[in-house]
N, C-alpha and C. Protein backbone atom coordinates (compact mmCIF):
# COMPACT_ATOMS: atom_id res chain seq x y z
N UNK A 1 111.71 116.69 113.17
CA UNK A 1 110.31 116.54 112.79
C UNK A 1 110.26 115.82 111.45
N UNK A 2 109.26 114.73 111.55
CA UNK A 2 109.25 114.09 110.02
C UNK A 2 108.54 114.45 109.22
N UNK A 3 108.74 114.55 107.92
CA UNK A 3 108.70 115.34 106.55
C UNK A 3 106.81 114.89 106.48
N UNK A 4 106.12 114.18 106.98
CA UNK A 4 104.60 114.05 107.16
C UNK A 4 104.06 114.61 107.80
N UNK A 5 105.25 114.91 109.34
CA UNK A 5 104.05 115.60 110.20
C UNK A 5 104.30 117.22 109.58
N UNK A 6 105.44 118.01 109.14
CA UNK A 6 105.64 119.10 108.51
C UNK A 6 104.02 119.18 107.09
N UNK A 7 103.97 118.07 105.99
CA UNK A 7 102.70 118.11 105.39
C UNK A 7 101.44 118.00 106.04
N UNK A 8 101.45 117.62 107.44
CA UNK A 8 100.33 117.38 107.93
C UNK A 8 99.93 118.92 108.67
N UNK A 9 101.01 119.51 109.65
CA UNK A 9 100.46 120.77 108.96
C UNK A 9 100.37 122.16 108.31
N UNK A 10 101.00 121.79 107.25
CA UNK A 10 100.94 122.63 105.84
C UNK A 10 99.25 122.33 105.64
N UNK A 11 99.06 121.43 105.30
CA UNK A 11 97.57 120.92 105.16
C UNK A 11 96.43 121.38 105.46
N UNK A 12 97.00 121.37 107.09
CA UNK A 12 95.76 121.45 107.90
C UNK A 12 95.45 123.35 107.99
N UNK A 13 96.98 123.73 107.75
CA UNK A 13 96.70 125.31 107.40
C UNK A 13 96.08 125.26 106.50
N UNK A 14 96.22 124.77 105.10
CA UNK A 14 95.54 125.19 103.99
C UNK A 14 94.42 125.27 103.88
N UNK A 15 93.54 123.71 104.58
CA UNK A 15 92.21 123.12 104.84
C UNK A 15 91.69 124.77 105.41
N UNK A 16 92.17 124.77 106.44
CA UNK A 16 91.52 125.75 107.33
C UNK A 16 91.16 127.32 106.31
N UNK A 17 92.49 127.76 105.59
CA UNK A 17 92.37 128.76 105.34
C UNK A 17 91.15 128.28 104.02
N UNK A 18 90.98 127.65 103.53
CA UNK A 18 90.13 127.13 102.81
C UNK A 18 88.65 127.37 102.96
N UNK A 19 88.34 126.54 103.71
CA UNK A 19 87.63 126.97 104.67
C UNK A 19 86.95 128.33 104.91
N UNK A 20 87.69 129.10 105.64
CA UNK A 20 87.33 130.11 106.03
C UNK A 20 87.78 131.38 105.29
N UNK A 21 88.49 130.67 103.75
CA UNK A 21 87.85 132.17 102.18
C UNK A 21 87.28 133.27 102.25
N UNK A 22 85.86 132.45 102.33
CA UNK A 22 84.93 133.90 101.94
C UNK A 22 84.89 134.55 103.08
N UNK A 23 85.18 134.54 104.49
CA UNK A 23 85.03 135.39 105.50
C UNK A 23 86.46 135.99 105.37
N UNK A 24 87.58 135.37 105.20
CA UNK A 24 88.64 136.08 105.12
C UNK A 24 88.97 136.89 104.04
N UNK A 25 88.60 136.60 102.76
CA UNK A 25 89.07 137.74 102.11
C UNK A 25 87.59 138.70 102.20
N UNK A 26 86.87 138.65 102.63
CA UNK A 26 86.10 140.14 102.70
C UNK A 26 86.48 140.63 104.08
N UNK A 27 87.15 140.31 104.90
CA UNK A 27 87.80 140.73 106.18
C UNK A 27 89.09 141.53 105.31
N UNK A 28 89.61 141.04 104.63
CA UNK A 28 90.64 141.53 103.85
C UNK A 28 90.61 143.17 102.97
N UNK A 29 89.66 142.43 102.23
CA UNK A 29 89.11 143.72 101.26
C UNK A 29 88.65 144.77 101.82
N UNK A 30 88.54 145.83 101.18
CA UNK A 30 87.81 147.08 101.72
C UNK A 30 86.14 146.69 101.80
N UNK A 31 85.64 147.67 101.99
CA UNK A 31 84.04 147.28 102.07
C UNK A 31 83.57 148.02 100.55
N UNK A 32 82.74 147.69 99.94
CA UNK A 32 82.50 148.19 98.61
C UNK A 32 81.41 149.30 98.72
N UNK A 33 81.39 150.43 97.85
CA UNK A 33 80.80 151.33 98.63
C UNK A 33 79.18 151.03 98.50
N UNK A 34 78.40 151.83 98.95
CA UNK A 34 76.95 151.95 98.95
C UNK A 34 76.49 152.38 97.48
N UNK A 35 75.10 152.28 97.38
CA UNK A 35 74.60 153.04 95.87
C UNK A 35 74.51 154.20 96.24
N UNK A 36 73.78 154.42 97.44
CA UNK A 36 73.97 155.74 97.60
C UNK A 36 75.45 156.59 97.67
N UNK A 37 76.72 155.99 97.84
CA UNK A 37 78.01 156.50 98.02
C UNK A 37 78.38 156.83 96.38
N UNK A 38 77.91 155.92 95.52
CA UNK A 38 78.52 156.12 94.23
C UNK A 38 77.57 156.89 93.63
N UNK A 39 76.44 156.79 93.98
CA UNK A 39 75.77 157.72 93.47
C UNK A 39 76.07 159.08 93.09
N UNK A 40 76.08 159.31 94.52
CA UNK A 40 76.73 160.79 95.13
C UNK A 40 78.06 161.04 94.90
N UNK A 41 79.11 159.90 94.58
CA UNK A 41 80.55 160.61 94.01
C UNK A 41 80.16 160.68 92.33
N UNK A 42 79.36 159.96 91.83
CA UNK A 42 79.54 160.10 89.99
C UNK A 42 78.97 161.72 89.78
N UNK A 43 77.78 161.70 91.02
CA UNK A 43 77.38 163.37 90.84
C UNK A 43 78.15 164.43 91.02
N UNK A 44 79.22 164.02 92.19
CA UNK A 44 80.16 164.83 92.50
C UNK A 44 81.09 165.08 91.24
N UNK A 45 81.62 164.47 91.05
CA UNK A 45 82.94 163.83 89.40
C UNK A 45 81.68 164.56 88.32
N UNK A 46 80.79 164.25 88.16
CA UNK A 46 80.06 165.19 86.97
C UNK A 46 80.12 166.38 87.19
N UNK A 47 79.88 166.94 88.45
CA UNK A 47 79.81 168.11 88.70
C UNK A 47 81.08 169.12 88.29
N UNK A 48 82.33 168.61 88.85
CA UNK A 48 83.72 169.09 88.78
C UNK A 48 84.17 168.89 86.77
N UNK A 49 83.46 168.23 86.76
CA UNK A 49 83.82 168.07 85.23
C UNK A 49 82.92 168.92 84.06
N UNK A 50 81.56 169.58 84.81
CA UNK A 50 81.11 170.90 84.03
C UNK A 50 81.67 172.01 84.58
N UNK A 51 82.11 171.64 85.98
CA UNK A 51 83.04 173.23 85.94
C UNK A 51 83.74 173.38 85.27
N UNK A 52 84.68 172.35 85.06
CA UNK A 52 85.82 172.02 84.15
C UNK A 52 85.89 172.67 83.11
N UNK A 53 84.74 172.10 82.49
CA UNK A 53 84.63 172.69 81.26
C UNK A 53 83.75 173.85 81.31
N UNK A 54 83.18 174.34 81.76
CA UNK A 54 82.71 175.68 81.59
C UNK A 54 84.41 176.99 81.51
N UNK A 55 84.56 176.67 83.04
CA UNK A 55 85.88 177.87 83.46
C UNK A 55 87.03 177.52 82.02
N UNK A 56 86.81 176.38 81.40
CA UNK A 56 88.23 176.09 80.11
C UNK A 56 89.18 175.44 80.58
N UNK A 57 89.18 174.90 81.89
CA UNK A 57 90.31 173.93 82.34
C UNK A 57 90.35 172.39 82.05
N UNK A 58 91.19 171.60 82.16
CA UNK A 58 91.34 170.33 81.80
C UNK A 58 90.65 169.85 83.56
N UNK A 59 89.74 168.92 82.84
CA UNK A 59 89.33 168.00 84.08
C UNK A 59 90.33 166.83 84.20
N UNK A 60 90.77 166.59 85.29
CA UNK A 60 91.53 165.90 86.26
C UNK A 60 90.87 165.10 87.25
N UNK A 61 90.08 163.74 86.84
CA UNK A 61 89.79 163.23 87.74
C UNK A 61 90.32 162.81 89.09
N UNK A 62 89.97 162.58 90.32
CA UNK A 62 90.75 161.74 91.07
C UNK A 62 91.20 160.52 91.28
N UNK A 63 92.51 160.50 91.76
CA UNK A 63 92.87 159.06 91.45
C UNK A 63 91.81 158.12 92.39
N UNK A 64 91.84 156.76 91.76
CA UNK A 64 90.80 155.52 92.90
C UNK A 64 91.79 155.04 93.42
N UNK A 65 91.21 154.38 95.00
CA UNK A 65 91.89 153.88 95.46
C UNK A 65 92.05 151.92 94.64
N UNK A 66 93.43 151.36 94.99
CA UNK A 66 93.88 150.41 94.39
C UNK A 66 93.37 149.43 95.48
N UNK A 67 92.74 148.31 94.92
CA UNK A 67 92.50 147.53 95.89
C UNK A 67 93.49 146.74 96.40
N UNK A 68 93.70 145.93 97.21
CA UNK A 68 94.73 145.53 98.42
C UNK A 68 95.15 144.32 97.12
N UNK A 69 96.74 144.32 97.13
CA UNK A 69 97.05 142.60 96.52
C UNK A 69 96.67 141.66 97.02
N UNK A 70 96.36 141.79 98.15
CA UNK A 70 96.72 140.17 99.41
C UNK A 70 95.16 139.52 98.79
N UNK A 71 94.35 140.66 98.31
CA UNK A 71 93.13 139.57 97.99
C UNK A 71 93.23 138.64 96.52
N UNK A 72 94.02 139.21 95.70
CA UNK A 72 93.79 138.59 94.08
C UNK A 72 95.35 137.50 94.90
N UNK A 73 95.72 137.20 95.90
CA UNK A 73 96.57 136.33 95.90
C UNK A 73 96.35 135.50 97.22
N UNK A 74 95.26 135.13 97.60
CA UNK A 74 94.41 134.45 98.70
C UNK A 74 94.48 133.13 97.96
N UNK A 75 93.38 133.32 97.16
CA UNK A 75 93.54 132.12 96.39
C UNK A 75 94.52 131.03 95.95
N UNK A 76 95.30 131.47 95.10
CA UNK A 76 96.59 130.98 94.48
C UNK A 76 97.23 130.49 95.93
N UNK A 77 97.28 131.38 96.63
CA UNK A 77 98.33 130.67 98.17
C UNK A 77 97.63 129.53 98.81
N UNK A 78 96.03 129.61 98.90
CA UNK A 78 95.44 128.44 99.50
C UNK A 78 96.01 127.23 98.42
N UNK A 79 95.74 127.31 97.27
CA UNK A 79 95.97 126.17 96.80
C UNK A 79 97.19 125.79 96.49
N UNK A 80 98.20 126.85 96.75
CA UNK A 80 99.80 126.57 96.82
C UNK A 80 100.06 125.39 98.08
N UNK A 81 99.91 126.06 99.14
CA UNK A 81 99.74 125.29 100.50
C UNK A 81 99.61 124.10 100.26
N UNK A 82 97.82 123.95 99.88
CA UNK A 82 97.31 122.52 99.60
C UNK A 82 98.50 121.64 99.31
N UNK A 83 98.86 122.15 97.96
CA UNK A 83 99.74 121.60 96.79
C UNK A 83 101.26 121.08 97.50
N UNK A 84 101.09 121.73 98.11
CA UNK A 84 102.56 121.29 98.57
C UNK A 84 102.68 120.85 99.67
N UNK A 85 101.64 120.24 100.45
CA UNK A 85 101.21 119.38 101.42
C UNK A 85 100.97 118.10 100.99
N UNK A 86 100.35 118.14 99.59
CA UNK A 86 100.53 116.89 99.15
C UNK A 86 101.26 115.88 98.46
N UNK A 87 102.40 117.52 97.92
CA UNK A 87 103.56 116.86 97.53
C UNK A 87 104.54 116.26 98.66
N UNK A 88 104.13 116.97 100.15
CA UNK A 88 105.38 115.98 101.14
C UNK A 88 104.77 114.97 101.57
N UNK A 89 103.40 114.68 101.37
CA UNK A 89 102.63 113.71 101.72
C UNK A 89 102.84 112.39 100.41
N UNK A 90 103.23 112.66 99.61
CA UNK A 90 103.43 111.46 98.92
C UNK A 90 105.23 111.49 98.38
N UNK A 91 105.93 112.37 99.15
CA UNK A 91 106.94 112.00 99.37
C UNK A 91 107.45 111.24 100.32
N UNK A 92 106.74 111.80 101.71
CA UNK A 92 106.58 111.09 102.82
C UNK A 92 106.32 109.54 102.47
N UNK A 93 105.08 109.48 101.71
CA UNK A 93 104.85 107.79 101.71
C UNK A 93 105.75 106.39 101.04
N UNK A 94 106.75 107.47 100.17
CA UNK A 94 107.74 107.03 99.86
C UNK A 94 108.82 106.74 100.52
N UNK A 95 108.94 107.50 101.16
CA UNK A 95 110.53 107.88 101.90
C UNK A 95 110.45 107.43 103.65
N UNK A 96 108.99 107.26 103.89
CA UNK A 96 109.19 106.68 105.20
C UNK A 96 108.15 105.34 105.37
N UNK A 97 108.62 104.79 106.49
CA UNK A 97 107.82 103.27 106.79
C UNK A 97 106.59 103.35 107.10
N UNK A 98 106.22 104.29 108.18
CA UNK A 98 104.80 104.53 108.08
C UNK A 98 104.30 105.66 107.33
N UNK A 99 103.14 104.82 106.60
CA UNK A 99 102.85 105.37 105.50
C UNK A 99 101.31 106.12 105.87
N UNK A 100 100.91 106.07 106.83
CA UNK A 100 99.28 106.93 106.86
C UNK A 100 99.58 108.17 107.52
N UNK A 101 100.44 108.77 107.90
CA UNK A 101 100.80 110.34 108.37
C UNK A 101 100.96 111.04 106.73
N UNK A 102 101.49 110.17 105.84
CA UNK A 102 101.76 110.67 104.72
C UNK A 102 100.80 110.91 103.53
N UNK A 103 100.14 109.84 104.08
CA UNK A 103 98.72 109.54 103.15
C UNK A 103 97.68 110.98 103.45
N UNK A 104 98.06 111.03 104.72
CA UNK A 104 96.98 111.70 105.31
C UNK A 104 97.08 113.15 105.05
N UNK A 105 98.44 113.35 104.78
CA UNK A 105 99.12 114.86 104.64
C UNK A 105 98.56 115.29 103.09
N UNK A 106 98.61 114.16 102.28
CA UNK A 106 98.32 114.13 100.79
C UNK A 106 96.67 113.99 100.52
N UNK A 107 96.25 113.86 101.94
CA UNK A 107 94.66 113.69 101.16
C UNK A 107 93.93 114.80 101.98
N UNK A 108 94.48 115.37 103.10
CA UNK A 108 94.42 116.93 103.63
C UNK A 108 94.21 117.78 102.34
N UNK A 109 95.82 118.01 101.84
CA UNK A 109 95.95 118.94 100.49
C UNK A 109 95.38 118.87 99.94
N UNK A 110 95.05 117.69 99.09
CA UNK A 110 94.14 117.53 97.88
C UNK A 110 92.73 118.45 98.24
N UNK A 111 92.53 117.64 99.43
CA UNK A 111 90.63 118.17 100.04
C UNK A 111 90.99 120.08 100.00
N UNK A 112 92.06 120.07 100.41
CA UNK A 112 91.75 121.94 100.44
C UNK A 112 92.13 122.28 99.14
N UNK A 113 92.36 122.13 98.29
CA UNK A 113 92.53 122.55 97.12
C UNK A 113 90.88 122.34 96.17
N UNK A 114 90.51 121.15 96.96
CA UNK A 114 88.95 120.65 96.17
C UNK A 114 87.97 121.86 97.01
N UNK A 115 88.35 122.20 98.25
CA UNK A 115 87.39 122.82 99.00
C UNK A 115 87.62 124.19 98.72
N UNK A 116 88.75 124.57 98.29
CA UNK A 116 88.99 125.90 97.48
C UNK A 116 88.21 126.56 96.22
N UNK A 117 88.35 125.51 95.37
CA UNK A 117 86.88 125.42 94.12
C UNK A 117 85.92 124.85 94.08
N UNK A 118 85.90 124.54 95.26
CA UNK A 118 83.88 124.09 95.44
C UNK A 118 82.48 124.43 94.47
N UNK A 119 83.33 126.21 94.92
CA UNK A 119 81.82 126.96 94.57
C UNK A 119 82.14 127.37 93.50
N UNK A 120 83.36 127.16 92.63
CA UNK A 120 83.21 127.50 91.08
C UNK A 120 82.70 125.99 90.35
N UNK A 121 83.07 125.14 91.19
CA UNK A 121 82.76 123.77 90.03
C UNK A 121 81.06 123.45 90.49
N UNK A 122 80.95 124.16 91.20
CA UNK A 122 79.44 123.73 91.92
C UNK A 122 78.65 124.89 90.47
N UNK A 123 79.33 126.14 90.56
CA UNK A 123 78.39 127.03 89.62
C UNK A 123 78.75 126.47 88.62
N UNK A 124 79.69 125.99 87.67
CA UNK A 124 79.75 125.47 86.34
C UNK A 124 78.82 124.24 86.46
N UNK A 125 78.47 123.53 87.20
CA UNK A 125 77.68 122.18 87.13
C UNK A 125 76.27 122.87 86.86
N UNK A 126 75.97 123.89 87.37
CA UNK A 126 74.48 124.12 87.34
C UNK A 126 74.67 125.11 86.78
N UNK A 127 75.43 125.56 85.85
CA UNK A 127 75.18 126.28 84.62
C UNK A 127 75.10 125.46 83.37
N UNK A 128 75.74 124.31 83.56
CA UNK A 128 75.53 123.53 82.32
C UNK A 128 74.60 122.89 82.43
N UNK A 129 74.02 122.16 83.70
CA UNK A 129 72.50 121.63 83.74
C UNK A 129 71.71 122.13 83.15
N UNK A 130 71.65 123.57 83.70
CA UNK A 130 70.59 124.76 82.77
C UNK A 130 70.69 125.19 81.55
N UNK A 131 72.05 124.78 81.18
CA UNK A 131 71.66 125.31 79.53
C UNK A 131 71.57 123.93 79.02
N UNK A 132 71.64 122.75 79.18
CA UNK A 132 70.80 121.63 78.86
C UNK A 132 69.62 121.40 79.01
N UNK A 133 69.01 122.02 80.07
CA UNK A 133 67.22 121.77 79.64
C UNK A 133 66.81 122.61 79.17
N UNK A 134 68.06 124.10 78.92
CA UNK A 134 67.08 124.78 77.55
C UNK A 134 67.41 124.60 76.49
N UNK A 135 68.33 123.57 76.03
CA UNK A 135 68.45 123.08 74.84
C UNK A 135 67.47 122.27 75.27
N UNK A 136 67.35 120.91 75.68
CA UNK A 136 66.20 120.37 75.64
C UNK A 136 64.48 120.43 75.37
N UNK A 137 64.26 122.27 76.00
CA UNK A 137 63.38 122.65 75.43
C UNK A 137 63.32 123.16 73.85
N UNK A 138 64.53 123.60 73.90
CA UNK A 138 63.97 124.04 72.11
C UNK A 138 64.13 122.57 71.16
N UNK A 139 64.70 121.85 71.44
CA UNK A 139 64.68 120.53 71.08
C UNK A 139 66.04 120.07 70.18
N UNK A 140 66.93 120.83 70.45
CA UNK A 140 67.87 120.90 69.92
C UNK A 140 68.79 119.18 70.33
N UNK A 141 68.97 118.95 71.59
CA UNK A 141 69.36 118.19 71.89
C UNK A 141 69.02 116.59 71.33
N UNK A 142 67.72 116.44 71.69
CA UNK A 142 66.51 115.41 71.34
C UNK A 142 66.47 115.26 69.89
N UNK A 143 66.78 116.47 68.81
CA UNK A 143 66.65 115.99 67.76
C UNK A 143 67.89 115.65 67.25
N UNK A 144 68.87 115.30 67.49
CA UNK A 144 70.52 115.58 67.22
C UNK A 144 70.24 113.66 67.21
N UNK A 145 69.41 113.19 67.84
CA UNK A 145 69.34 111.71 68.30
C UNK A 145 68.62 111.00 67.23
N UNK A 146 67.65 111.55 66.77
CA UNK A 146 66.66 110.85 65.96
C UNK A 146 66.22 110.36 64.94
């Protein structure tokens, strides 16, 4: 098998898992509890903790459960993938004669690595829009010019 079609699909895994993120890691994760669930355990945990201290014993909370690794490492692996789809993709374009299996392997990766932070570079764009037209309103900006 040639070292393009191997990036091509590394790639096309990555794209995909890319892709389909936000459904997979909350498929992943536990479900977060209700208000009403935490409600009712902080009342519970208060409760055990005036017994506590009434009877003179040391309160001992219970341990929480640890959330799963596989989710704080979803990420990092999608864009590992990517990354290294595009590194055989422009090894590929080097190392072999036809060059658009390779191209293609390298511009797969790239896209899932871009489609990976979409929605953080999408929220930094329109957080800085917005704090530019409220500098603009207080006039901070406009007068820096004049």
């Amino acid at each position: 098998m040639r070292l393009s079609h191997v990036g091509l699909v590394i790639g096309i895994l990555a794209l995909t898992a890319a892709v389909m993120s936000p459904w997979a890691i909350t498929a992943i994760s536990p479900p977060s509890p209700t208000l009403e669930e935490s409600v009712a355990d902080f009342a519970a945990k208060l409760t055990e903790a005036a017994k506590a201290k009434v009877t003179g014993e040391t309160y001992v909370p219970a341990p929480t459960p640890e959330p799963s690794p596989i989710v704080g490492l979803y990420m990092p692996a999608v864009i590992a993938l990517g990354m290294v789809a595009f590194a055989l993709g422009v090894v590929a374009m080097l190392r072999e004669s036809d060059r658009f299996p390779g191209a293609l392997a390298a511009g797969i990766g790239v896209t899932a690595v871009v489609a990976q932070w979409s929605i953080f570079i999408a929220l930094v764009v329109i957080g800085l829009l917005l704090l530019m037209k409220v500098l603009d309103k207080v006039d901070v900006i406009t007068g820096l010019f004049d």
